[in-house]
C-alpha atoms as a PDB file:
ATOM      1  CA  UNK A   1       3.817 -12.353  11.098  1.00  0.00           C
ATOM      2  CA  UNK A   2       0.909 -11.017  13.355  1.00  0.00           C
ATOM      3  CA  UNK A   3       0.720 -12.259  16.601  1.00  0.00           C
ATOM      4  CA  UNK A   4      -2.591 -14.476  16.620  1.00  0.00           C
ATOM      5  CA  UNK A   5      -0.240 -16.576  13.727  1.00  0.00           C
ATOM      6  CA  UNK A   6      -1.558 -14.464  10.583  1.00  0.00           C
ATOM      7  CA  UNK A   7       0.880 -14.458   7.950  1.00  0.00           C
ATOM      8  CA  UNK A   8       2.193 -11.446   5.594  1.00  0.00           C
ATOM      9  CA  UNK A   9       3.416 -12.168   1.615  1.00  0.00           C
ATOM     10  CA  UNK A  10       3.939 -10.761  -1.369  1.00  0.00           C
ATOM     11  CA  UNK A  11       1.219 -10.900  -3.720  1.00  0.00           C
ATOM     12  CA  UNK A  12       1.944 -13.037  -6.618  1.00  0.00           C
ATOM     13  CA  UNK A  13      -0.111 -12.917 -10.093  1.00  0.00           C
ATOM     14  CA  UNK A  14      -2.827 -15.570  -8.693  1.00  0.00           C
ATOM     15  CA  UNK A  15      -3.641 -12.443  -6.382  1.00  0.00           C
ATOM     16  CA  UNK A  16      -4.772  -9.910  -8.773  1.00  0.00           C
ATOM     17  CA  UNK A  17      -8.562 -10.303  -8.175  1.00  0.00           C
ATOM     18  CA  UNK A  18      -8.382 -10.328  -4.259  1.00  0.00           C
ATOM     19  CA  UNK A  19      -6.040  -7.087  -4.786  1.00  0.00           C
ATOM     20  CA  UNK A  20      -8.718  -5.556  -6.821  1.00  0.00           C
ATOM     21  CA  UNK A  21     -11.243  -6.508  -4.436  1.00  0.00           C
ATOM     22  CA  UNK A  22      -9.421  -5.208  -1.527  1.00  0.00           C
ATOM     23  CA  UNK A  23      -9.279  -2.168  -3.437  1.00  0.00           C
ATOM     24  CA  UNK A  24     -13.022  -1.725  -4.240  1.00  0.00           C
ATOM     25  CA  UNK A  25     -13.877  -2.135  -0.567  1.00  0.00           C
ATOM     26  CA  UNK A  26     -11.107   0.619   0.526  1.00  0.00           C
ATOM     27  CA  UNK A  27     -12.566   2.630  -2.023  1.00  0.00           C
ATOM     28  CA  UNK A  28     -16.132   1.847  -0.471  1.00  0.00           C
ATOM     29  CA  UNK A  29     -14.959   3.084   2.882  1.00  0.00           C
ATOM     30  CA  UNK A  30     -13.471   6.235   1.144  1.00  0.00           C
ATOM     31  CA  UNK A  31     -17.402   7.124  -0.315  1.00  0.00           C
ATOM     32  CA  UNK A  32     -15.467   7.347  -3.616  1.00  0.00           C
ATOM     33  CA  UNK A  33     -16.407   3.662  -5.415  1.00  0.00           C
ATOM     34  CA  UNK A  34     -17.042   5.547  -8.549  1.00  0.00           C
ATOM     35  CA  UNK A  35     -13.301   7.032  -9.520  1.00  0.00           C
ATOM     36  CA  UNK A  36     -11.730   3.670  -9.708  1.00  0.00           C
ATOM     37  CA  UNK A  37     -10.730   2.735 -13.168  1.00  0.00           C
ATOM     38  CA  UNK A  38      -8.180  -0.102 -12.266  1.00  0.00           C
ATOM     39  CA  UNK A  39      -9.562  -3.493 -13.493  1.00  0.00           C
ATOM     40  CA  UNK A  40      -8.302  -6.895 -12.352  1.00  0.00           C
ATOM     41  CA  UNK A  41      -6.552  -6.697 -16.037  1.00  0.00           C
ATOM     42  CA  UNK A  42      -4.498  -2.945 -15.410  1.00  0.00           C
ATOM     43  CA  UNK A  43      -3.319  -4.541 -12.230  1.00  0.00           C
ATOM     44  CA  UNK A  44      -1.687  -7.873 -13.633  1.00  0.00           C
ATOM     45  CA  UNK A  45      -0.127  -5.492 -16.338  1.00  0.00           C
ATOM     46  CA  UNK A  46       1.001  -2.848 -13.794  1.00  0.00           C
ATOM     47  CA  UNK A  47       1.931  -3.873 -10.726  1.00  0.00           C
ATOM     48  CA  UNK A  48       5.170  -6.103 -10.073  1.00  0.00           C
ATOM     49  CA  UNK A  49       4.553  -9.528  -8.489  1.00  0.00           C
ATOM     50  CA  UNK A  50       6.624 -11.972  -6.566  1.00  0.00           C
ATOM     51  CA  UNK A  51       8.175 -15.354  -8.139  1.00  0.00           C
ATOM     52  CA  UNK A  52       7.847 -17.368  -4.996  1.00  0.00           C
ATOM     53  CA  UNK A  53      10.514 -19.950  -6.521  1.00  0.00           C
ATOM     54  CA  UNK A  54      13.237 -17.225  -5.728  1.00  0.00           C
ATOM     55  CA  UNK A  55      13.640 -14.922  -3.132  1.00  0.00           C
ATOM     56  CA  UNK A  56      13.753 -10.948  -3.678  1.00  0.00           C
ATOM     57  CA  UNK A  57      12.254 -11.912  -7.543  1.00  0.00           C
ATOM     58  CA  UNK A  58       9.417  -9.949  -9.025  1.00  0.00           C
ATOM     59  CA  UNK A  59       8.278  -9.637 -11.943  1.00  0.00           C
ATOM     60  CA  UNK A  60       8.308  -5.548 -13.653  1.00  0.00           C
ATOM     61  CA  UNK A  61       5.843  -3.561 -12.252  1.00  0.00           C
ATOM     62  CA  UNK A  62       5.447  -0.314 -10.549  1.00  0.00           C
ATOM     63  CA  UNK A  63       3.802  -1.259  -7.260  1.00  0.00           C
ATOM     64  CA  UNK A  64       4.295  -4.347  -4.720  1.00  0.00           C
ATOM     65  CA  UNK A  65       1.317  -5.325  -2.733  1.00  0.00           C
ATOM     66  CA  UNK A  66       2.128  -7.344   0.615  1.00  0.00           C
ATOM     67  CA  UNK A  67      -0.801  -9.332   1.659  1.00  0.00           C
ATOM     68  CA  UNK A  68      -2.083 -10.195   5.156  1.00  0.00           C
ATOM     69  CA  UNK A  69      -3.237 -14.012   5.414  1.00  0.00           C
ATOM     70  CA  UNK A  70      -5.618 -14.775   8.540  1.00  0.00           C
ATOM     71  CA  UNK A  71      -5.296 -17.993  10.227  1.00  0.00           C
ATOM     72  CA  UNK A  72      -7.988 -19.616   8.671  1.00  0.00           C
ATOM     73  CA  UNK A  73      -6.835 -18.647   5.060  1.00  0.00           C
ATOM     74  CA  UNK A  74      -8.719 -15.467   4.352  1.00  0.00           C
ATOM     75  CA  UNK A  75      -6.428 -12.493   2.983  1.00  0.00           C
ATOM     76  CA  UNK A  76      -6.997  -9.929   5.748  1.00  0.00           C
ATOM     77  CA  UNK A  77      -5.911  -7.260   4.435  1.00  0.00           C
ATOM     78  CA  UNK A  78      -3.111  -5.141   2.160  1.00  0.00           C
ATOM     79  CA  UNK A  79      -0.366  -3.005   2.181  1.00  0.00           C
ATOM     80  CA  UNK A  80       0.455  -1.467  -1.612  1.00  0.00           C
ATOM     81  CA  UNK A  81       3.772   0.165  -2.018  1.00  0.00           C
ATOM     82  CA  UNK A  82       6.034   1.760  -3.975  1.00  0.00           C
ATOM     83  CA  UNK A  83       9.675   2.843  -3.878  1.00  0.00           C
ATOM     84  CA  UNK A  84      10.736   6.409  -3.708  1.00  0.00           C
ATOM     85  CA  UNK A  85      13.667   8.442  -3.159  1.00  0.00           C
ATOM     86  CA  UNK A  86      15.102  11.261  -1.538  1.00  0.00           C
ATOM     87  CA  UNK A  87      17.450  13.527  -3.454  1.00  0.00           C
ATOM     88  CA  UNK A  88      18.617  15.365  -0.056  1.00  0.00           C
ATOM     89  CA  UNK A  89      19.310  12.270   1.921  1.00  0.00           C
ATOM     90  CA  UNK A  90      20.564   9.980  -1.096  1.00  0.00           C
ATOM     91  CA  UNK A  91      18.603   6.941  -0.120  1.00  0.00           C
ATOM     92  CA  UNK A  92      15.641   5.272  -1.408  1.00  0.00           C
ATOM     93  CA  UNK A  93      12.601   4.830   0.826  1.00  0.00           C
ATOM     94  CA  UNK A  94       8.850   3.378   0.487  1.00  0.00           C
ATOM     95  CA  UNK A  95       5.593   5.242  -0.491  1.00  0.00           C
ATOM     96  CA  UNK A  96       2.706   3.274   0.909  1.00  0.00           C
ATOM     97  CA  UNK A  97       0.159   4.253  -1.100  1.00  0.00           C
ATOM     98  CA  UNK A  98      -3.064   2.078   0.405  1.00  0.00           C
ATOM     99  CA  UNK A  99      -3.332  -0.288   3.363  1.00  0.00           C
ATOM    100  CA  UNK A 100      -6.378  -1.566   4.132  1.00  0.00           C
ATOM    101  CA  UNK A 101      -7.808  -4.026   6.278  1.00  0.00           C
ATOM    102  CA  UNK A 102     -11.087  -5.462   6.160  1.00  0.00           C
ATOM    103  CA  UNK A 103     -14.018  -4.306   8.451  1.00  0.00           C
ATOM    104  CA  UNK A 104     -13.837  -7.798  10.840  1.00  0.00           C
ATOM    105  CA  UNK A 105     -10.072  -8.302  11.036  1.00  0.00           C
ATOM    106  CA  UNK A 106      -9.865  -4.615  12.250  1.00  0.00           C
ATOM    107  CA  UNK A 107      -8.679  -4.056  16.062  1.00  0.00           C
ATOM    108  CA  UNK A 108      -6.043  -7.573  16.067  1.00  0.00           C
ATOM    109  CA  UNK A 109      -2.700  -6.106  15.242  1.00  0.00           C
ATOM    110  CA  UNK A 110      -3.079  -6.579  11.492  1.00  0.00           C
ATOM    111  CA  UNK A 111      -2.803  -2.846  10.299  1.00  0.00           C
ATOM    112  CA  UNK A 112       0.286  -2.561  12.641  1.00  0.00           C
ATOM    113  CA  UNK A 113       1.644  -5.699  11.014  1.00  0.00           C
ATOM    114  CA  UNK A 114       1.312  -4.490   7.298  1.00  0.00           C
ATOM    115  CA  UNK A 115       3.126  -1.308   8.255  1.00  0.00           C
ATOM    116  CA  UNK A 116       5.254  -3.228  10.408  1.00  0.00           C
ATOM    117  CA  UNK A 117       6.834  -5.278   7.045  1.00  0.00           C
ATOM    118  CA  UNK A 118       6.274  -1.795   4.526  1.00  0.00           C
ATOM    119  CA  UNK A 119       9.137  -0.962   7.207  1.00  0.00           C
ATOM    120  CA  UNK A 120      11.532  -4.067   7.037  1.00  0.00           C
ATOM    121  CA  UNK A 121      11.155  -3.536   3.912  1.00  0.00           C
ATOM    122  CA  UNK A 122      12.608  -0.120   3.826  1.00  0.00           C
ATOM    123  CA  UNK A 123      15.086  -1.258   6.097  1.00  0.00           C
ATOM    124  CA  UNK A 124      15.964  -4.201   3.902  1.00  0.00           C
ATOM    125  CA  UNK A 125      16.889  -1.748   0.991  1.00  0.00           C
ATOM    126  CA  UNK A 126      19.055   0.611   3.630  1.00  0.00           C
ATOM    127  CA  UNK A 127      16.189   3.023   3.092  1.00  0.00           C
ATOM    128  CA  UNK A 128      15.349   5.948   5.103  1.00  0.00           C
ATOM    129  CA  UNK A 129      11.924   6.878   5.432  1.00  0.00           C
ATOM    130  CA  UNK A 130       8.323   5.360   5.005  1.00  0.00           C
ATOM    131  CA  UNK A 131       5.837   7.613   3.651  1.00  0.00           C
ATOM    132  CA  UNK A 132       2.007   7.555   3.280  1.00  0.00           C
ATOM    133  CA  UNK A 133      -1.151   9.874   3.398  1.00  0.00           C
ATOM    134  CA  UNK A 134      -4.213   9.924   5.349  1.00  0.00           C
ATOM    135  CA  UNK A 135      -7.535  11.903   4.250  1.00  0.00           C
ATOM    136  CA  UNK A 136      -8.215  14.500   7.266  1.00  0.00           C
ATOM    137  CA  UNK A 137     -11.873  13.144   7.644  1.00  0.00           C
ATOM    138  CA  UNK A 138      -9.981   9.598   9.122  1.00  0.00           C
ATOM    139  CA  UNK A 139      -9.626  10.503  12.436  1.00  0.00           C
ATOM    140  CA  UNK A 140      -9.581   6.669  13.695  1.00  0.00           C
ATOM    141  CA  UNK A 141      -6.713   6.192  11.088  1.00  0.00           C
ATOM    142  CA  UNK A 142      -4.646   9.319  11.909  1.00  0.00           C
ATOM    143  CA  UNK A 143      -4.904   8.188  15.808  1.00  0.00           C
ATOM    144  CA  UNK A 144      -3.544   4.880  14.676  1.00  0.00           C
ATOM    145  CA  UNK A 145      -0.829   6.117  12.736  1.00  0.00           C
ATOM    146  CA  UNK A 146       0.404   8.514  15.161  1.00  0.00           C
ATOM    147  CA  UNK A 147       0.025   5.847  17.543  1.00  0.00           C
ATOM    148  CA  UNK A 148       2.935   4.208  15.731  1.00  0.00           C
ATOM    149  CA  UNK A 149       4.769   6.905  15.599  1.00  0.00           C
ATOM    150  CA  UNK A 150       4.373   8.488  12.355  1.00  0.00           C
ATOM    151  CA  UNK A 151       3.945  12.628  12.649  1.00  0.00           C
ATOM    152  CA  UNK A 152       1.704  14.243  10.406  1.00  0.00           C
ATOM    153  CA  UNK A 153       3.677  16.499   7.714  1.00  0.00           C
ATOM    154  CA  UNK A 154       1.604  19.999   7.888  1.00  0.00           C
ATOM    155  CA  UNK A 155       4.036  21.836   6.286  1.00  0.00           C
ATOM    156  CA  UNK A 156       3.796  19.713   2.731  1.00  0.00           C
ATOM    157  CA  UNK A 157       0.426  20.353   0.333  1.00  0.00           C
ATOM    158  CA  UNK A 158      -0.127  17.246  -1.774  1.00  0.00           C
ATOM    159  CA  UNK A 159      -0.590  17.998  -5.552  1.00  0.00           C
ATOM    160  CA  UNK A 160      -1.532  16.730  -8.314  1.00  0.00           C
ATOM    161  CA  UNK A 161      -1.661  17.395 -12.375  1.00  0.00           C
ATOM    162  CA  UNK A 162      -4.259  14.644 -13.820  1.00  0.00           C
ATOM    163  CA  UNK A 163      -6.744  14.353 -16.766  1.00  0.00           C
ATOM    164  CA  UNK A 164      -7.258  17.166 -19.224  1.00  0.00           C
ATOM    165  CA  UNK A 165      -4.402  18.993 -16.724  1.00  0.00           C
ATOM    166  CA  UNK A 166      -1.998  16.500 -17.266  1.00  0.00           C
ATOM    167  CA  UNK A 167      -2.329  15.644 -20.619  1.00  0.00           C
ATOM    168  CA  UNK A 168      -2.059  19.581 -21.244  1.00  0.00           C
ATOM    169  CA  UNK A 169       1.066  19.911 -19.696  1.00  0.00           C
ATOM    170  CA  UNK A 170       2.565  17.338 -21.027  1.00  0.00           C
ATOM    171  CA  UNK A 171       2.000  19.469 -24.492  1.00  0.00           C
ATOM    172  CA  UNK A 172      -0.463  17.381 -25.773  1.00  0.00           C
END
């Protein structure tokens, strides 16, 4: 819960459009509209949902997506996760692989708050770490983060293998 009485659930499959909204206008504010390819329809296939008739129950998916509800009913903003793991540790841990908030709830705790229940979350599971990334260009964003605590990993280059790269080395 945010402080000014906003509210933070799991999505459940009613919320596959406002995800995919939420997504659009993160991808907006990333100048990069054009690469998305998910569609309302991908999403309620792929990610995993919550069956709000029974605690800790989602449905199979890859992804969870925590959503931020303002007071007056508006979905705020979104935290979409993953689980991970750490083979030199031996515990699982969360990859939070978008939060956004929109433009006019920025500024009131709410950004905090997502990451706040990404890390119950990993505490819930006896996890050890919460991860994410950050483009360099987001220097309000990095600020906040660190703000919280998080350090920046300089030492780690991200990769990737995708398209025409992927589908190579995979031998096809």
């Amino acid at each position: 819960m945010a402080s000014d009485g906003a509210t933070i659930r799991h999505a459940t499959p009613e919320d596959v459009d406002t995800i995919y909204n939420l997504i659009i206008e993160l991808a907006e504010y990333e100048k990069a509209k054009s690469s998305v390819k998910a569609t309302p329809e991908v999403l309620a296939k792929t990610l995993a949902f919550h069956d709000p008739s029974t605690p800790n129950s989602f449905t199979p998916g890859y992804a969870r997506t925590f959503l931020l509800v303002a007071p007056e009913g508006e979905i705020a903003g979104m935290a979409l996760y993953f689980y991970n793991y750490s083979t030199w540790t031996g515990v699982p841990g969360i990859y939070l692989e978008d939060l956004f908030v929109k433009p006019k709830y920025r500024k009131q705790g709410y950004g905090k708050a997502l990451i706040k229940a990404c890390a119950k979350e990993v505490v819930r599971i006896n996890g050890q770490r919460l991860e994410w990334s950050c483009l360099d260009w987001n220097t309000s964003s990095l600020e906040f983060y660190e703000s919280l605590g998080a350090t920046q990993k300089k030492e780690w280059v991200g990769l990737r293998a995708e398209g025409e790269a992927l589908a190579k080395l995979a031998g096809n």
